[in-house]
Protein backbone atom coordinates (compact mmCIF):
# COMPACT_ATOMS: atom_id res chain seq x y z
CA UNK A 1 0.00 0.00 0.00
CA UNK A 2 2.98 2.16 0.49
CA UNK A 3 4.29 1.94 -3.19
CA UNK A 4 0.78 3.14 -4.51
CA UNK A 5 0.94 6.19 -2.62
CA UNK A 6 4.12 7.51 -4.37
CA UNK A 7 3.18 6.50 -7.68
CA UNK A 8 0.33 10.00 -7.88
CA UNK A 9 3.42 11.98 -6.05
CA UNK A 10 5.14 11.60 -9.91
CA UNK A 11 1.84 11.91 -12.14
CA UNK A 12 0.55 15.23 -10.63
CA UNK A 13 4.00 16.89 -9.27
CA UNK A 14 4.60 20.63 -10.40
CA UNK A 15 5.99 19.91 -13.15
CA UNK A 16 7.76 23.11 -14.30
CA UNK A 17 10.58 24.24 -16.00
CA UNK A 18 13.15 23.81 -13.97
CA UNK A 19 14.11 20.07 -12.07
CA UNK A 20 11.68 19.21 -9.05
CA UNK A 21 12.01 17.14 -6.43
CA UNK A 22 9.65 13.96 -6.95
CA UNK A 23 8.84 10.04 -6.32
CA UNK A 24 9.75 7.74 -9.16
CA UNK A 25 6.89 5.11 -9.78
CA UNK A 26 9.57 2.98 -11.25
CA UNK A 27 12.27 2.55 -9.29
CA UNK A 28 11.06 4.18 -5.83
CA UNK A 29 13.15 6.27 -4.69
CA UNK A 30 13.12 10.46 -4.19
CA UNK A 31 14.71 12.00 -6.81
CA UNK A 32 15.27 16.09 -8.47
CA UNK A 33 14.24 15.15 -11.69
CA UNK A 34 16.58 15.80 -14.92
CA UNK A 35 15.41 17.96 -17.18
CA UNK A 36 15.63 18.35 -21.22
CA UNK A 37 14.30 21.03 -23.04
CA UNK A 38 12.55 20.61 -26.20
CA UNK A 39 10.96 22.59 -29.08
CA UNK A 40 7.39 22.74 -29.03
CA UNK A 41 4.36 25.00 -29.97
CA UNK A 42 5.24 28.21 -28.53
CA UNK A 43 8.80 28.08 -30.42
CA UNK A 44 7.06 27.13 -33.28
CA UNK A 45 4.56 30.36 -32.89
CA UNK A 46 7.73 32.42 -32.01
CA UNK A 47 9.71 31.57 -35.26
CA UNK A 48 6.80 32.16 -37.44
CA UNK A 49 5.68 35.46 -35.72
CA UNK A 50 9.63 36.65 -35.91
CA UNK A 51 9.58 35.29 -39.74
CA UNK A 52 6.11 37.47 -40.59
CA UNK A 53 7.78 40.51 -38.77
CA UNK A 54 10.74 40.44 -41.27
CA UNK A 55 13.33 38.54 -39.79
CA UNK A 56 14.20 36.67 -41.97
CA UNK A 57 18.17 36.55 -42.31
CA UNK A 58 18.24 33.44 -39.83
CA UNK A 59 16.92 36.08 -36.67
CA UNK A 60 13.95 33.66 -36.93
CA UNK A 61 15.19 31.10 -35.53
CA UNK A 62 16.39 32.88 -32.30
CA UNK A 63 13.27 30.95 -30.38
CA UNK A 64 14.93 27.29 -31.14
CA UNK A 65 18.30 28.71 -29.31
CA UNK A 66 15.75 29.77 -25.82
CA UNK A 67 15.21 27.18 -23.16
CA UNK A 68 12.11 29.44 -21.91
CA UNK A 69 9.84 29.35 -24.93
CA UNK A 70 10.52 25.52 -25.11
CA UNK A 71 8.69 22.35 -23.48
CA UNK A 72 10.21 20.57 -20.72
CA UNK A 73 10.28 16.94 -20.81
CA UNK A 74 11.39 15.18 -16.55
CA UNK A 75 13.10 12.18 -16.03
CA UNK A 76 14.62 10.18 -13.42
CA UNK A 77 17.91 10.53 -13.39
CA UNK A 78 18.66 6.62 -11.97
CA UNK A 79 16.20 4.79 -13.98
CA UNK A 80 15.39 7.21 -16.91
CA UNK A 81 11.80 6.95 -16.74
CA UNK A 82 9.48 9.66 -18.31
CA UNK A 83 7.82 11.46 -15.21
CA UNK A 84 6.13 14.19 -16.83
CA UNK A 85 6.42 17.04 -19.37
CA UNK A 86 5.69 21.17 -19.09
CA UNK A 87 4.61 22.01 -22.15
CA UNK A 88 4.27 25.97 -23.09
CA UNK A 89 1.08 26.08 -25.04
């Protein structure tokens, strides 16, 4: 009964950008989750809004260089499972 009440801890933590402090469901154990950053909608919206505006000499693509305007994908740094992911949009 023990194990089943850290497996929600993982599913609903506050997930964010930065690397939070949670309960793996795989392997058990407290961990700061690691944290990659990857492009989603919001760069997407970025690069096209910068592209319309009329940079277009590769100033575009500025949004694919910023960790902030991309999602955020957790994982447990022992066992490497997925334990959530921020996304912007």
């Amino acid at each position: 009964m023990m194990a089943n009440a850290q497996v929600p801890v993982a599913a609903i933590g506050p997930f964010g950008d930065s690397p939070v402090q949670v309960a793996c469901p795989n392997c058990h154990q407290t961990v700061v989750s690691k944290v990659e950053h990857s492009s989603g909608l919001l760069t997407y919206l970025f690069c096209g809004g910068l592209f319309l505006c009329g940079f277009v000499l590769g100033c575009c693509l500025i949004p694919f260089c910023v960790d902030r305007l991309k999602n955020a994908q957790h994982t447990c740094p022992t066992c490497k499972t997925l334990l959530g992911v921020y996304k912007r949009l």
